[in-house]
Protein backbone atom coordinates (compact mmCIF):
# COMPACT_ATOMS: atom_id res chain seq x y z
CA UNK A 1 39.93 110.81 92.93
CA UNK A 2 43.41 112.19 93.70
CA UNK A 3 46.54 111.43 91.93
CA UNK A 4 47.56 110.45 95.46
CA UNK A 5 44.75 107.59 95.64
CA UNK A 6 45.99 105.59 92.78
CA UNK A 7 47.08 102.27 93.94
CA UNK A 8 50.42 101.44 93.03
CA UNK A 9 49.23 99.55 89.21
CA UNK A 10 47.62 101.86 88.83
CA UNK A 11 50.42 104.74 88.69
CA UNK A 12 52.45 102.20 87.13
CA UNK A 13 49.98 101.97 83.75
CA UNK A 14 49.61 105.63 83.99
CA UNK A 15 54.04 106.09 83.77
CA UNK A 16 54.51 103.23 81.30
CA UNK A 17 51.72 102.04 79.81
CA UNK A 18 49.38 98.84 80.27
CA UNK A 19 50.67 95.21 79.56
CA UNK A 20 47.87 94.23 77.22
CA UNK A 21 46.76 90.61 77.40
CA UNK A 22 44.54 89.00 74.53
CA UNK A 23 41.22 88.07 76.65
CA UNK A 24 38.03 87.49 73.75
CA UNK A 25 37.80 88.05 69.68
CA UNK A 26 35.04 87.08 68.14
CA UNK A 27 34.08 87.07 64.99
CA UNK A 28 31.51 89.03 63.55
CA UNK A 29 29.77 90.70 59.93
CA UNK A 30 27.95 93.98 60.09
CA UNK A 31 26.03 95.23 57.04
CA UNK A 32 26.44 98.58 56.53
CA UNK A 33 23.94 100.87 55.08
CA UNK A 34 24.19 102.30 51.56
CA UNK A 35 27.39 99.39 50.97
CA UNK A 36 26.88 96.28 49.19
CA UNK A 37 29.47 94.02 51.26
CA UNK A 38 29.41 93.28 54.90
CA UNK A 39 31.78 94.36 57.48
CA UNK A 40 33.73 91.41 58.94
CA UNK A 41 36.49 91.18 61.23
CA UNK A 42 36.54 90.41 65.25
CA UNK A 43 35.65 92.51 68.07
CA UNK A 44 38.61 92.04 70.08
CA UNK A 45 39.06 92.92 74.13
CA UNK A 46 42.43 92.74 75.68
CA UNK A 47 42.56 92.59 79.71
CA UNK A 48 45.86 94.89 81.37
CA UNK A 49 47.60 92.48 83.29
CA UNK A 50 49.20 94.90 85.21
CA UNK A 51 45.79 97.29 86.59
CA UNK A 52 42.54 95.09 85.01
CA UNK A 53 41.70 98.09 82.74
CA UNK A 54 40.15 96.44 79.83
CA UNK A 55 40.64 97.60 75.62
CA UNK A 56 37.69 96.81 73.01
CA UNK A 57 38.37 97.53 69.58
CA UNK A 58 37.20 95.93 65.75
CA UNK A 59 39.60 94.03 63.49
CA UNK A 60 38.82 93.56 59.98
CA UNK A 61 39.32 90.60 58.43
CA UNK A 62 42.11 92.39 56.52
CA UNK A 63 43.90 93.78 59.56
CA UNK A 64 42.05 97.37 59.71
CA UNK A 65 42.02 98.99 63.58
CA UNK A 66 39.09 100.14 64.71
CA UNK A 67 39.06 102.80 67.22
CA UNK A 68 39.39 101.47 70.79
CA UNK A 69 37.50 102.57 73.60
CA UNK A 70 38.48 101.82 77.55
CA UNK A 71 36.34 100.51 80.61
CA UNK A 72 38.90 101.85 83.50
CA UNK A 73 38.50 99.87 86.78
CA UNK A 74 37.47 101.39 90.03
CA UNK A 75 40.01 104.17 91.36
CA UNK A 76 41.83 104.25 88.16
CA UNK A 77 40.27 107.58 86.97
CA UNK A 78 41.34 110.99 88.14
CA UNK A 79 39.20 114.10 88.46
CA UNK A 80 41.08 116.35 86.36
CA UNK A 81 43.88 115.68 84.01
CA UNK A 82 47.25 115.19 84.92
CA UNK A 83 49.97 118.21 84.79
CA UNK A 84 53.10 117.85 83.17
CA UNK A 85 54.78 118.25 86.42
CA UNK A 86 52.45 115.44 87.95
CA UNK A 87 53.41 112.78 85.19
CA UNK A 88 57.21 113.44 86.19
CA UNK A 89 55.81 112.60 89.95
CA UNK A 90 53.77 109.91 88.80
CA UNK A 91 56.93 108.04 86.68
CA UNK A 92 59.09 108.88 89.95
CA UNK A 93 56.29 106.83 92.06
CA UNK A 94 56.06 103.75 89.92
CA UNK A 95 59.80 103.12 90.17
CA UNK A 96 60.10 103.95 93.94
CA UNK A 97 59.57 100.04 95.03
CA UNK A 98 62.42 99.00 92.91
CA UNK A 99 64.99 101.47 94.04
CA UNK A 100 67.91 99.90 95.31
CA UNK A 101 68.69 101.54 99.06
């Protein structure tokens, strides 16, 4: 996909960031091999409000972050990464609806 394809939450994720929305955490223990204590805490997915990307990560039951990982939805990906000059673009399109005329 182009950078020109990207519907218009979708550019504005990409130039801001997502608005992250608590959606399921669940509790869970893992045993781990070769440790004497379980691993408990709550796999956790938040939902972006703004594009519907969605965030999974673990939470210990101490507060520990696990590391996320990211299921993008359709026509959020591009084909090649974006150049410096195309983020300035991209932050210049999210704002164009909301400049006053």
């Amino acid at each position: 996909m182009k950078f020109k394809d990207l519907s218009q939450q979708s550019v504005e994720c990409r130039s801001f960031g997502h608005m992250w929305r608590p959606y399921t955490a669940q509790y869970f223990e893992e045993k781990l091999e070769g440790v004497r204590s379980k691993w408990r805490g709550y796999k956790v997915t938040l939902v972006c409000k703004g594009c519907g990307c969605n965030k999974h990560f673990k939470l210990s039951h101490t507060g520990d972050y696990g590391h996320p990982y990211y299921r993008y939805p359709t026509n959020y990906k591009l084909d090649h990464r974006i150049t410096p000059d195309e983020r300035k673009a991209l932050k210049l399109a999210a704002i164009e609806p909301w400049i006053s005329k």
